[in-house]
Every structure is written in structure tokens, then in C-alpha cells.
N, C-alpha and C. Protein backbone atom coordinates (compact mmCIF):
# COMPACT_ATOMS: atom_id res chain seq x y z
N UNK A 1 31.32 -165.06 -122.84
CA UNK A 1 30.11 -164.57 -123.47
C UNK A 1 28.91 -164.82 -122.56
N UNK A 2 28.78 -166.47 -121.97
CA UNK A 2 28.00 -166.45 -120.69
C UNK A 2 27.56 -165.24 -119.91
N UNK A 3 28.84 -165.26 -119.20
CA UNK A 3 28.57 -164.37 -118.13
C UNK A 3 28.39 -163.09 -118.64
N UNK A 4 28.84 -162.26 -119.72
CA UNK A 4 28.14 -161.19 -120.63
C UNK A 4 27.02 -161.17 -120.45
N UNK A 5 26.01 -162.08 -121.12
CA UNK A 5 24.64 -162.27 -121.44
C UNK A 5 24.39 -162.31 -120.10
N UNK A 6 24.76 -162.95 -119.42
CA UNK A 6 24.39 -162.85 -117.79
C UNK A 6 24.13 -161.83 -116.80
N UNK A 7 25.18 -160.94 -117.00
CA UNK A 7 25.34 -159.65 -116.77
C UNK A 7 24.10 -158.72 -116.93
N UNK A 8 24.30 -158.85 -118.23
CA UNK A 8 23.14 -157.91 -119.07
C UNK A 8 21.89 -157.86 -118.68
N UNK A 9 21.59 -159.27 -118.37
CA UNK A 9 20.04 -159.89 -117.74
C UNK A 9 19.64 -159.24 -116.54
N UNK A 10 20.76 -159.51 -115.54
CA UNK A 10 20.68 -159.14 -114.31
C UNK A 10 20.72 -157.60 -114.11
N UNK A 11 21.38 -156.70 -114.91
CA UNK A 11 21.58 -155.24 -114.33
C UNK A 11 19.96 -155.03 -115.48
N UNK A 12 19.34 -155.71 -116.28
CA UNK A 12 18.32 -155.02 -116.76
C UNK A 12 17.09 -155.80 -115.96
N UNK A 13 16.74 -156.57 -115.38
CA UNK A 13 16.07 -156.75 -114.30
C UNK A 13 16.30 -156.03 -113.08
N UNK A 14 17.63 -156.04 -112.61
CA UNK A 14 17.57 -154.71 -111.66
C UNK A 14 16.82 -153.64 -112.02
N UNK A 15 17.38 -152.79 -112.76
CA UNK A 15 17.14 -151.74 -113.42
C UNK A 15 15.28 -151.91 -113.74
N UNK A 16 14.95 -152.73 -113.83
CA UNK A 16 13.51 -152.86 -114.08
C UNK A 16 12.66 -152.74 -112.46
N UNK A 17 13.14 -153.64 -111.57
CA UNK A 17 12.69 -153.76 -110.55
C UNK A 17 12.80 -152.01 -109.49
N UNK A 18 13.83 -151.68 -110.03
CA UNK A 18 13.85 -150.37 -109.52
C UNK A 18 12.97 -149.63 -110.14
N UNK A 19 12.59 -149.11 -110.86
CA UNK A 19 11.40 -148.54 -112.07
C UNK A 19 10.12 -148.91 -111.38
N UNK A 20 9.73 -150.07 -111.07
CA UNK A 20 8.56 -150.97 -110.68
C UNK A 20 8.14 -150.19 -109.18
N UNK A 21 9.80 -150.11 -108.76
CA UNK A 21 9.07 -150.21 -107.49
C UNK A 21 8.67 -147.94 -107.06
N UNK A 22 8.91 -147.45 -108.07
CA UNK A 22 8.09 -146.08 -107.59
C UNK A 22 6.74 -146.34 -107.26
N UNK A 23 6.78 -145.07 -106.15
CA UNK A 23 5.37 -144.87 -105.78
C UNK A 23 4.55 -144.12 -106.20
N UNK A 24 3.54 -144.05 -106.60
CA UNK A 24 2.65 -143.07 -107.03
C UNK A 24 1.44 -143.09 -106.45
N UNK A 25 0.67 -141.37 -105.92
CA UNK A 25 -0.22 -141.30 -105.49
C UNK A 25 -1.07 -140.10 -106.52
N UNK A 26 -2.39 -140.20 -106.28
CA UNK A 26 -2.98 -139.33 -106.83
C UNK A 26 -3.91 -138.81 -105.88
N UNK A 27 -4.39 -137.57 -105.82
CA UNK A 27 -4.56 -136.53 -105.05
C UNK A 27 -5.85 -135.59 -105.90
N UNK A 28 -7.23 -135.91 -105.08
CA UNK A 28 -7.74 -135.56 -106.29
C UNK A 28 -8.67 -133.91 -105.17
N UNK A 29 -9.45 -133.19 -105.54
CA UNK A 29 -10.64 -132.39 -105.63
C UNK A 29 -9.57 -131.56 -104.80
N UNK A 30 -8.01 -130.98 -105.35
CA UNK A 30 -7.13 -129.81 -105.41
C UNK A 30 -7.67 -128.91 -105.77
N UNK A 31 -7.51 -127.87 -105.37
CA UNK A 31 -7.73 -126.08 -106.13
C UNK A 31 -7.03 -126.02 -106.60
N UNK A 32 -6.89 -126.08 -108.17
CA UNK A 32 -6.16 -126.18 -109.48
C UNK A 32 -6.98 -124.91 -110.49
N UNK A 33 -7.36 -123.70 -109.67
CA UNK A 33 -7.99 -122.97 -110.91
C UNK A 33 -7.44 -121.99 -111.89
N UNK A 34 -6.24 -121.76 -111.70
CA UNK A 34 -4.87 -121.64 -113.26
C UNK A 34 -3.94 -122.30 -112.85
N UNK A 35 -2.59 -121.43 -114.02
CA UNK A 35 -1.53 -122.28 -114.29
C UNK A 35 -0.99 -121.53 -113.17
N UNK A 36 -0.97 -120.67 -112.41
CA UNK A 36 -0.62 -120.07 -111.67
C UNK A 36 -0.56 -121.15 -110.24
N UNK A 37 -1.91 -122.05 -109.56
CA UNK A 37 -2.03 -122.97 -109.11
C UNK A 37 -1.05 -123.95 -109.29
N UNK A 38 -1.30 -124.27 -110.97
CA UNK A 38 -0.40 -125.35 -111.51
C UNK A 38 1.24 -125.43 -110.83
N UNK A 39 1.62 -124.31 -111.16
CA UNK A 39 3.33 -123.47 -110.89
C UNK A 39 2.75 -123.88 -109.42
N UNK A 40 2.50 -123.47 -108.59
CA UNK A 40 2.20 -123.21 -107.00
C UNK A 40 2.67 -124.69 -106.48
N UNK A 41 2.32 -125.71 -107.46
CA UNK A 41 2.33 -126.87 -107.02
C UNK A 41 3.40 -127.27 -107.56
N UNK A 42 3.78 -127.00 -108.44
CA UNK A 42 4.79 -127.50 -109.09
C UNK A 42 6.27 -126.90 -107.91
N UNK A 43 6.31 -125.91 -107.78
CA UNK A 43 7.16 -125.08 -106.50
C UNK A 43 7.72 -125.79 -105.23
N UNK A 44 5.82 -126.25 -104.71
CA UNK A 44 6.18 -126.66 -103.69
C UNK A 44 6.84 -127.92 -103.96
N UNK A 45 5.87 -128.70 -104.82
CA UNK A 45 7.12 -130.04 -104.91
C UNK A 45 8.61 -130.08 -105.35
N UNK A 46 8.90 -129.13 -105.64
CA UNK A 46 10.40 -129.31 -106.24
C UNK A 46 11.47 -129.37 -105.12
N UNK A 47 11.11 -128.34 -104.33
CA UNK A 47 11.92 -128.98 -103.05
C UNK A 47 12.15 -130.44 -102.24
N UNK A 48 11.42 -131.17 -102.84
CA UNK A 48 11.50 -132.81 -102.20
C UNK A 48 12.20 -133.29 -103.22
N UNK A 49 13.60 -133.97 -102.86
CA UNK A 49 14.08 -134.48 -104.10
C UNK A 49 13.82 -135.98 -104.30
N UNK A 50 13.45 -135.79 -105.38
CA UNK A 50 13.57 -137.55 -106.30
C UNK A 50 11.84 -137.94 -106.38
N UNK A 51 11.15 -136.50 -106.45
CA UNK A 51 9.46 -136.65 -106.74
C UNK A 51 9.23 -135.99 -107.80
N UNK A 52 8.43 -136.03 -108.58
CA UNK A 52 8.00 -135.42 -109.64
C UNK A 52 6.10 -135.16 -109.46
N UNK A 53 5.89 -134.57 -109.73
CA UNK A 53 4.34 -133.71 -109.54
C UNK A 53 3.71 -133.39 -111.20
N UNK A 54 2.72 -134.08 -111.39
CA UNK A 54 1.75 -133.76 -112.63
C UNK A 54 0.62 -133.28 -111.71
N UNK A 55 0.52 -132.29 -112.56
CA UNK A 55 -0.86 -131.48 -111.73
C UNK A 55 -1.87 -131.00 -113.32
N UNK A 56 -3.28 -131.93 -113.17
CA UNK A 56 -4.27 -131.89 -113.86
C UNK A 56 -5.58 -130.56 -113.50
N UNK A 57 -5.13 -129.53 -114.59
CA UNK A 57 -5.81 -128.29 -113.70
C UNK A 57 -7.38 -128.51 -114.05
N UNK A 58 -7.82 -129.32 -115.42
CA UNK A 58 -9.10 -129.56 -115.86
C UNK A 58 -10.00 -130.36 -114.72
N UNK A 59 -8.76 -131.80 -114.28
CA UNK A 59 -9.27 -132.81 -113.62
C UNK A 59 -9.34 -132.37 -112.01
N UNK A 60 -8.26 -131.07 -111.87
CA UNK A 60 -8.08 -130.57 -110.17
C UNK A 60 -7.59 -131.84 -109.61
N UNK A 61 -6.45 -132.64 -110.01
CA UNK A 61 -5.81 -133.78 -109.45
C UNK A 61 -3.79 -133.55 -109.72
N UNK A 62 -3.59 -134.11 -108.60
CA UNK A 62 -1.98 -133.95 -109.08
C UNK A 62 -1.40 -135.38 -107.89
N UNK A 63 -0.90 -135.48 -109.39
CA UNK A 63 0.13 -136.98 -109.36
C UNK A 63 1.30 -136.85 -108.54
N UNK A 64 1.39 -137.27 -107.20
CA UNK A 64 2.84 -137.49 -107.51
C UNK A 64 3.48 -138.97 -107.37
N UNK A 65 4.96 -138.87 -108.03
CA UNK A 65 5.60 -139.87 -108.09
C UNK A 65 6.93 -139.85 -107.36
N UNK A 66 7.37 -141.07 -106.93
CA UNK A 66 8.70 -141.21 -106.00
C UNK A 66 9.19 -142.65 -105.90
N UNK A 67 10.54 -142.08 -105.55
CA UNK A 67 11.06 -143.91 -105.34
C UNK A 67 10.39 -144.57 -104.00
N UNK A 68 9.68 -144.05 -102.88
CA UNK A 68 9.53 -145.11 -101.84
C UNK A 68 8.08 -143.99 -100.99
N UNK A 69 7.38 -144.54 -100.31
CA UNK A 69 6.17 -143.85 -99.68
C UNK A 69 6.75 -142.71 -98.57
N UNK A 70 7.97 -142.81 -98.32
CA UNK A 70 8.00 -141.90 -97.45
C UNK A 70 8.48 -140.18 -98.27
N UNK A 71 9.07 -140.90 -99.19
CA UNK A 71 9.22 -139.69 -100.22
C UNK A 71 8.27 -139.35 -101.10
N UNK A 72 7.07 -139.75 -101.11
CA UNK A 72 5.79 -139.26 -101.83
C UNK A 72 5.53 -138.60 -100.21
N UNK A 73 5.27 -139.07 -99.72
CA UNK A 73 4.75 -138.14 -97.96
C UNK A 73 5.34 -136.77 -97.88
N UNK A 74 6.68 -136.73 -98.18
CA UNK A 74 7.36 -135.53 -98.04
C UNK A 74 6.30 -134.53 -98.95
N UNK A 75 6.30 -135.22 -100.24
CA UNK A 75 5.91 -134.10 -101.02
C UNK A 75 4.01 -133.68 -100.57
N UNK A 76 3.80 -134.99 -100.41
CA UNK A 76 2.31 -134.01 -100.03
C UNK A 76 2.32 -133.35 -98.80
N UNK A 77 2.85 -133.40 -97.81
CA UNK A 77 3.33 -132.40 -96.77
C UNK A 77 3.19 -131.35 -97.42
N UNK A 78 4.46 -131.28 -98.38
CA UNK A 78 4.91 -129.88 -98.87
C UNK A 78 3.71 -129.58 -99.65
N UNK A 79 2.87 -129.89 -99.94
CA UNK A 79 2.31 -129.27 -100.87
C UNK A 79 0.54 -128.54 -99.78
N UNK A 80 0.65 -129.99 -98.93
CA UNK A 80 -0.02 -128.86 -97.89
C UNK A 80 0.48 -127.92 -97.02
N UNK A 81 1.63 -127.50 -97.10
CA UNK A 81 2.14 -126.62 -96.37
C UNK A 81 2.18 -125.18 -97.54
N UNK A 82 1.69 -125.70 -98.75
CA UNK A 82 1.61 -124.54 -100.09
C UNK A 82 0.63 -123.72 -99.63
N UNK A 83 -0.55 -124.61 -98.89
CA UNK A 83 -2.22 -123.98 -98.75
C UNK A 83 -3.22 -124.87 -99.82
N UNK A 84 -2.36 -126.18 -100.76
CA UNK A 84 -3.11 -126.80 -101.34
C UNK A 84 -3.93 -128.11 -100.00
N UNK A 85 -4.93 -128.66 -100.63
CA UNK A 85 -5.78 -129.62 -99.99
C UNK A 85 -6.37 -130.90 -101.06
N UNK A 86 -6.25 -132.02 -100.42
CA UNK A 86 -6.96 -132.75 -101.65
C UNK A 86 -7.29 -134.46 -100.86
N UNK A 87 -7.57 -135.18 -101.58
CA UNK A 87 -7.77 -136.58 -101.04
C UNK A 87 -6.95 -137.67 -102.01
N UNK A 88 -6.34 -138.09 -101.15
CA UNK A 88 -5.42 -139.32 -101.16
C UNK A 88 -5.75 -140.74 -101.77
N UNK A 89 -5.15 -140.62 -102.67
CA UNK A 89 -5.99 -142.43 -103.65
C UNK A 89 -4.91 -143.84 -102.61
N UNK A 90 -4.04 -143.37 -102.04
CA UNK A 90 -3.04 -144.25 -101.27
C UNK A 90 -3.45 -143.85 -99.81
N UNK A 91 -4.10 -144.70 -99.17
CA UNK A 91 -4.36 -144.89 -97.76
C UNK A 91 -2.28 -144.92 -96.72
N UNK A 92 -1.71 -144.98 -97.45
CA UNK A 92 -0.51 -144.91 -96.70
C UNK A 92 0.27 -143.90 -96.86
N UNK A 93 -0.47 -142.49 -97.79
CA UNK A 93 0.04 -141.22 -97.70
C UNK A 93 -1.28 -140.64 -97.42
N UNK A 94 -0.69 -139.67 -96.29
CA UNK A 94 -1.94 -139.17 -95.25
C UNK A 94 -1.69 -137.77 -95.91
N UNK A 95 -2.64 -137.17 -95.85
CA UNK A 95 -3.37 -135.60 -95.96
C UNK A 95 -2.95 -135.12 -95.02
N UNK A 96 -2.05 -134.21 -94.25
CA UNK A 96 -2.11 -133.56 -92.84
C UNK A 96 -3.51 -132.71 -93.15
N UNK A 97 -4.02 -132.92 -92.11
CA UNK A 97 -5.69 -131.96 -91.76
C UNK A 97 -5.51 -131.18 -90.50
N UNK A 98 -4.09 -131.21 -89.62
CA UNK A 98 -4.06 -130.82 -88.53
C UNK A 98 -4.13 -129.07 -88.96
N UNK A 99 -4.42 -127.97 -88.45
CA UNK A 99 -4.24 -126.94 -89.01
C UNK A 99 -4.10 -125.84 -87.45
N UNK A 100 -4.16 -126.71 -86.43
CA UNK A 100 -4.29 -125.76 -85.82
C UNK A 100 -5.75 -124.99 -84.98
N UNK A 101 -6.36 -125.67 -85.32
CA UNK A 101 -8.02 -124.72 -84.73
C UNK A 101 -8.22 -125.69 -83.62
N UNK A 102 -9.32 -125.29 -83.00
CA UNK A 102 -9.66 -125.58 -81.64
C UNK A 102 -11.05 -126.33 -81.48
N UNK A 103 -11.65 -126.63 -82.59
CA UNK A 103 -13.04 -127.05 -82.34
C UNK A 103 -13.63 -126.02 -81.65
N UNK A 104 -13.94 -124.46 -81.66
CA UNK A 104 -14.84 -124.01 -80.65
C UNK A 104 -15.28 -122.64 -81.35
N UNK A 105 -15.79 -122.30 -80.53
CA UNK A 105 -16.61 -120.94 -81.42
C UNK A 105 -15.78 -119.51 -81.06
N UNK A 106 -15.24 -118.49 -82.69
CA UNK A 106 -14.84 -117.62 -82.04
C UNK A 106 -15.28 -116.35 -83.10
N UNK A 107 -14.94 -115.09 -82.83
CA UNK A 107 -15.39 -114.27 -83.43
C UNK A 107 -14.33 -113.39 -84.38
N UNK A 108 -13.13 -114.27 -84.34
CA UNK A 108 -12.24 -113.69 -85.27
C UNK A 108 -11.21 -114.81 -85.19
N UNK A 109 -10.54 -114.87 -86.56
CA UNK A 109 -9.67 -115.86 -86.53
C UNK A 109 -8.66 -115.50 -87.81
N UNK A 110 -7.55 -115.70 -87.51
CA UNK A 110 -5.96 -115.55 -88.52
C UNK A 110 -5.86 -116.71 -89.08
N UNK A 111 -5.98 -116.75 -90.53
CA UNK A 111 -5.32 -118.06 -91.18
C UNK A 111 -4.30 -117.62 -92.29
N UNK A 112 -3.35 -118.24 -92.18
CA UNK A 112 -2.09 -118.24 -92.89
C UNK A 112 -1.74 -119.56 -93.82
N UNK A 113 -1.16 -119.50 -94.96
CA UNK A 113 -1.07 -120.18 -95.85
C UNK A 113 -1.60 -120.81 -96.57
N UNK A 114 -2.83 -120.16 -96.98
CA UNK A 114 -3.46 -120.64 -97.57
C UNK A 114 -2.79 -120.14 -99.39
N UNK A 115 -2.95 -120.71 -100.28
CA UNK A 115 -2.54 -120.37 -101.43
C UNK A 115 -3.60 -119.57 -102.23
N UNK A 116 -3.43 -118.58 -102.30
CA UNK A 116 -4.11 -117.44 -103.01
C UNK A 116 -3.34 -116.41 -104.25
N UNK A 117 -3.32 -117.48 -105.51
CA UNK A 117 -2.17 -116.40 -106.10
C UNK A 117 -2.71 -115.40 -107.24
N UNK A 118 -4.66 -115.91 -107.01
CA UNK A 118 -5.26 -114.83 -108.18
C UNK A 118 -6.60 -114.88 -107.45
N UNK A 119 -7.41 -113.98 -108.22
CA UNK A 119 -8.75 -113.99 -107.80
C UNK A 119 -9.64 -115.03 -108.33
N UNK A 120 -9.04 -115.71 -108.65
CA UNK A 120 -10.39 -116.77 -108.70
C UNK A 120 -10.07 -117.86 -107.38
N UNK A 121 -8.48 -117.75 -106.79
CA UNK A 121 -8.32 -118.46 -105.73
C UNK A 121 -9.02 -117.41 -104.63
N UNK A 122 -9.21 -116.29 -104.62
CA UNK A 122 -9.93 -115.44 -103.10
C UNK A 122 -11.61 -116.05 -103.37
N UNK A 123 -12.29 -116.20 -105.14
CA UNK A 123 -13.51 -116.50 -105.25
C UNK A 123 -13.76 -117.56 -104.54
N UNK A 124 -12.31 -118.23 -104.31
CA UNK A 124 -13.05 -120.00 -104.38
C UNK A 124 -13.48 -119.50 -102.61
N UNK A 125 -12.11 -119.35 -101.99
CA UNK A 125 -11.72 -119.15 -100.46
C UNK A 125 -13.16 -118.45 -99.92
N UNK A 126 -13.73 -117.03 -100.35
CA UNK A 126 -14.68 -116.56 -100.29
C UNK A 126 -15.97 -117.21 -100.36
N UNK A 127 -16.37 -117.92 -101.25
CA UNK A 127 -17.30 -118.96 -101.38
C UNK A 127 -17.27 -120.14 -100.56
N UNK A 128 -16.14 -120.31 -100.01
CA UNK A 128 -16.69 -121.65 -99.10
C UNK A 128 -16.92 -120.98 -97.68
N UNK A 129 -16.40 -120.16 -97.72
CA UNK A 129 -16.30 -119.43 -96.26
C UNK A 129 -18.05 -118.80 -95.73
N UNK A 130 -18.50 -118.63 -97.03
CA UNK A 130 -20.02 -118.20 -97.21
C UNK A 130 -20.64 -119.49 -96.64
N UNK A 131 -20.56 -120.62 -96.89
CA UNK A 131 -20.97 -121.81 -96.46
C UNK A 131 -20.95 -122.27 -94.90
N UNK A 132 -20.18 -121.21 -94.44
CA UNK A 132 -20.01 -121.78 -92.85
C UNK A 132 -20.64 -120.50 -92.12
N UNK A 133 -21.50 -121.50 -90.86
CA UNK A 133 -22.43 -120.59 -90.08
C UNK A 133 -21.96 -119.54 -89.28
N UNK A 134 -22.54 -118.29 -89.82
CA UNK A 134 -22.01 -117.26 -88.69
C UNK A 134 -20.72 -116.50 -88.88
N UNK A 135 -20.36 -116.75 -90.56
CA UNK A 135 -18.89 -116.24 -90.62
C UNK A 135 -19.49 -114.98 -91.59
N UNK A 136 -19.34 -113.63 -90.93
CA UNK A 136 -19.75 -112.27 -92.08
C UNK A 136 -19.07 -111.87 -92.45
N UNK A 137 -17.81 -111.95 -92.80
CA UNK A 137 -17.00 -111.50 -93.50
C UNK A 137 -15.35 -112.05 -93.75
N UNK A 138 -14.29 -111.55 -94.66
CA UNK A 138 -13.03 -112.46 -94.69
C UNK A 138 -11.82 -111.05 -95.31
N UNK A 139 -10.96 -110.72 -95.29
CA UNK A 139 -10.20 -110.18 -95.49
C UNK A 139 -9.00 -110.68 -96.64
N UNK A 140 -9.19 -112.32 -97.14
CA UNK A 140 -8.35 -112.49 -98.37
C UNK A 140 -8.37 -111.79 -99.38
N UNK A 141 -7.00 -111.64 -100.11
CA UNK A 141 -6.97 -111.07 -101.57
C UNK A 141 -5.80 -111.73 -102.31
N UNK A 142 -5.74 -111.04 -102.93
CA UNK A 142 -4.58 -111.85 -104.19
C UNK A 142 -3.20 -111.84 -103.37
N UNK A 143 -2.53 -113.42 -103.72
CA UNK A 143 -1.37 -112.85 -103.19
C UNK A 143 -1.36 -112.79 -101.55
N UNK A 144 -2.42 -112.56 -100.89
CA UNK A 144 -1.86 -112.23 -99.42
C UNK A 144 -0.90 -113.93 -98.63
N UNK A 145 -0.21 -113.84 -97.62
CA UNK A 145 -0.36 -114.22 -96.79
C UNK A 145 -0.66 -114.73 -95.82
N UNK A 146 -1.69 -113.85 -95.34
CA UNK A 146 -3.07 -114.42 -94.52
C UNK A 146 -4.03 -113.43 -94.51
N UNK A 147 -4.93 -113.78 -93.99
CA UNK A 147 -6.19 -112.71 -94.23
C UNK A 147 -6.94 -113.60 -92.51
N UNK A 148 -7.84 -112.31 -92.31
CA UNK A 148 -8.66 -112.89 -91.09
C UNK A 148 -10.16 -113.25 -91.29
N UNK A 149 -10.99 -113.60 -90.36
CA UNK A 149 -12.29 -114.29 -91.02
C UNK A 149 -12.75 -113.11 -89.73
N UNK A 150 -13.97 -112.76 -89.91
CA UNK A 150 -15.25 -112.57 -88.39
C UNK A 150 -16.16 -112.68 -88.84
N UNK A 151 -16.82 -112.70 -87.62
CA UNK A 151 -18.35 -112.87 -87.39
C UNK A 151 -18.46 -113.86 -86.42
N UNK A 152 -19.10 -115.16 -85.81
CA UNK A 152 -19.11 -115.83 -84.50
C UNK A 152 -19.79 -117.35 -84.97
N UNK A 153 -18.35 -118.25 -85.30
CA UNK A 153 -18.27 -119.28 -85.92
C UNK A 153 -17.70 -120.19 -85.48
N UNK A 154 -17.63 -121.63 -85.48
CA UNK A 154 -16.27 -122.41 -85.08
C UNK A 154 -15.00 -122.48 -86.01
N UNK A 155 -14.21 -122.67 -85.41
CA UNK A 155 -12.81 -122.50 -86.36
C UNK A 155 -12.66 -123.63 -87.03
N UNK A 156 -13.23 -124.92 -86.48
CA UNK A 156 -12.92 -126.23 -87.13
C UNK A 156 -13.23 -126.02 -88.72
N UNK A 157 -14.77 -125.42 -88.30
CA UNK A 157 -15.74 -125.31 -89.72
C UNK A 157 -15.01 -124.55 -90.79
N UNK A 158 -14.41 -123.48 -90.23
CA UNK A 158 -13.77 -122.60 -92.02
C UNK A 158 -12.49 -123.56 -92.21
N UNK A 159 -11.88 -124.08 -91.33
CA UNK A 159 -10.82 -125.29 -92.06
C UNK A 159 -11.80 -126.35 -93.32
N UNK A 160 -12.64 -126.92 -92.81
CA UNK A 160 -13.30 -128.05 -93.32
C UNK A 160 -13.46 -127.70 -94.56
N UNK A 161 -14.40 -126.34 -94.22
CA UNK A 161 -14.68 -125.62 -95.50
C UNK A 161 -13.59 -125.31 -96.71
N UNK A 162 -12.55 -124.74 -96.32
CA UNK A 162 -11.36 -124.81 -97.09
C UNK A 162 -10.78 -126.07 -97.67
N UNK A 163 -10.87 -126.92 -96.80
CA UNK A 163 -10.17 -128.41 -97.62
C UNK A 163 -11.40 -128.67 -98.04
N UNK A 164 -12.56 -128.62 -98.11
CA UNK A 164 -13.60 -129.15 -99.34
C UNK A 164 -13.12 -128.60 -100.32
N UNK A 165 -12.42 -127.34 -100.67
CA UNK A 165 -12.66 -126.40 -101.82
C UNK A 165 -10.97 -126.58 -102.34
N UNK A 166 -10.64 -127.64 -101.22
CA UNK A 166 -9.19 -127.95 -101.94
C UNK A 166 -7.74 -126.65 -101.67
N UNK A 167 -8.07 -126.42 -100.64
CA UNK A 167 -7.55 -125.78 -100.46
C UNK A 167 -7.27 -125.79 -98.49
N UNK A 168 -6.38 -125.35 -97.61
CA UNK A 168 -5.52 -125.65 -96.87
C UNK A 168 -5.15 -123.97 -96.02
N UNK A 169 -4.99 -124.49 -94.78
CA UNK A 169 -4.01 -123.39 -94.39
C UNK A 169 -3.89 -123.20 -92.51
N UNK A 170 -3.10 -122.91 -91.87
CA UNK A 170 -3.03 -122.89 -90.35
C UNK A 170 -3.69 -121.86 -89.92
N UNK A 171 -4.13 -121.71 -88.37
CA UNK A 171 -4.38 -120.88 -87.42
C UNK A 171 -2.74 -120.14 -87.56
N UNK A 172 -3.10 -118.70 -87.46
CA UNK A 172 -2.53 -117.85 -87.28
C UNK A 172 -1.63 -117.35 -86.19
N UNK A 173 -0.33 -116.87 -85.77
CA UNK A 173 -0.06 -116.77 -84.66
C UNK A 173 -0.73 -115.53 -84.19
């Protein structure tokens, strides 16, 4: 009977200590402006196995959870590789910000992956893009792919601009 009770103790302290030890990060000022977003995120995370993703479309924050930091990493990868953008409440899961641009001034530029799956995601994209010097115009729409920017701007700046607005995406080939 000892070792019963013994048993019991030990696989439910295991079992506890495993529970304890998930990771969770939160990820906040995302472009969450429908459920359409919501799904977008939900997508990309599903491919990382053993994470789960709450995505707060009111709060524009999404949770994720995992057994160990390198498997929360996977998933925010993946989720910047969606075209989402956001800031990291865990200093030991990094944001990739690399995107590809050059720091320099050009008069046309290809960006790809950015997540655009309605028009209020081209409003947002459109509106920040208004914010950066020298950019007259943008070619996103619903749904695309990629779209191109002109007018005679630095490339760093419409990235920046995009991850303020929570949102993400590479230089173009």
C-alpha cells in the first residue's frame, strides 16, 4: 500500500512539474482586425507541434503556449513568416525584424508576405505606409501576395512602418 501511495505522489508531482514547466509568451500591438486575422494566426501556428495560440482580436495580442522556449520560438517565427508583427513580453523569444531591406533610399520596392486577408488589413498597410517619407503610392489589395510601394523612400522605413501597425513582411525577389 506504501509504495501505492508512493507511486501516486510521485507520477502526480511529475505530472505537475511537467504542466509548470510550459512556456508562455505574449505578443502584444498584432494586426488582429477580424476573425479572418484571428484564423491567419491560428494557421500559422498549427504547424508547430505541441503550441497552442490564443489570439485576442479586441486586445490585438496572441498567446502562445509550449512545452520549452525553443518551441514557443518556432511558433513566433511562424507567425512572422504569416506577415503578422508584434512585441514580445519574453526577452528570450525574439521577434525576427530581419526582412530583408537595405537601409537606403529607393524608388520602388516588392514586399511579400505580408498578411492581407481583407480590406481593413490593405487600410491598416495603406495607412502606415502614408506615414513614411516620400512613399506616393502602394499596390496592396485583398488577398494579394505582394504588392509594390513607389515614390523615393528608404526601405528600412516602410518595414518599421509595417511592424508598428503589427504587421510584417520581406523584400521581394
Amino acid at each position: 500500500m506504501r509504495n501505492l501511495l508512493a507511486s501516486v505522489t510521485m507520477a502526480l508531482a511529475l505530472a505537475w512539474s511537467v504542466q509548470a514547466a510550459d512556456v508562455s509568451v505574449k505578443l502584444t500591438d498584432v494586426h488582429l482586425c477580424c476573425q479572418g486575422c484571428v484564423k491567419g494566426v491560428e494557421k500559422a501556428v498549427e504547424k508547430v507541434q505541441g503550441v497552442t495560440a490564443s489570439a485576442d482580436q479586441d486586445e490585438h495580442t496572441v498567446t502562445l503556449t509550449g512545452s520549452d522556449t525553443a518551441t514557443v520560438q518556432k511558433a513566433a517565427d511562424a507567425l512572422v513568416a504569416a506577415g503578422y508583427f508584434g512585441k514580445s513580453s519574453d526577452p528570450g523569444i525574439k521577434i525576427a525584424t530581419d526582412t530583408g531591406a537595405k537601409d537606403q533610399k529607393v524608388q520602388s520596392l516588392e514586399i511579400e508576405g505580408v498578411h492581407l486577408c481583407c480590406g481593413k488589413c490593405v487600410k491598416s498597410v495603406n495607412s502606415a505606409l502614408e506615414s513614411v517619407a516620400g512613399v506616393k503610392a502602394n499596390t496592396a489589395t485583398k488577398g494579394a501576395k505582394s504588392f509594390t510601394v513607389t515614390g523615393d523612400f528608404n526601405d528600412k522605413d516602410v518595414f518599421a512602418a509595417l511592424q508598428k501597425s503589427g504587421l510584417t513582411g520581406q523584400v521581394g525577389k
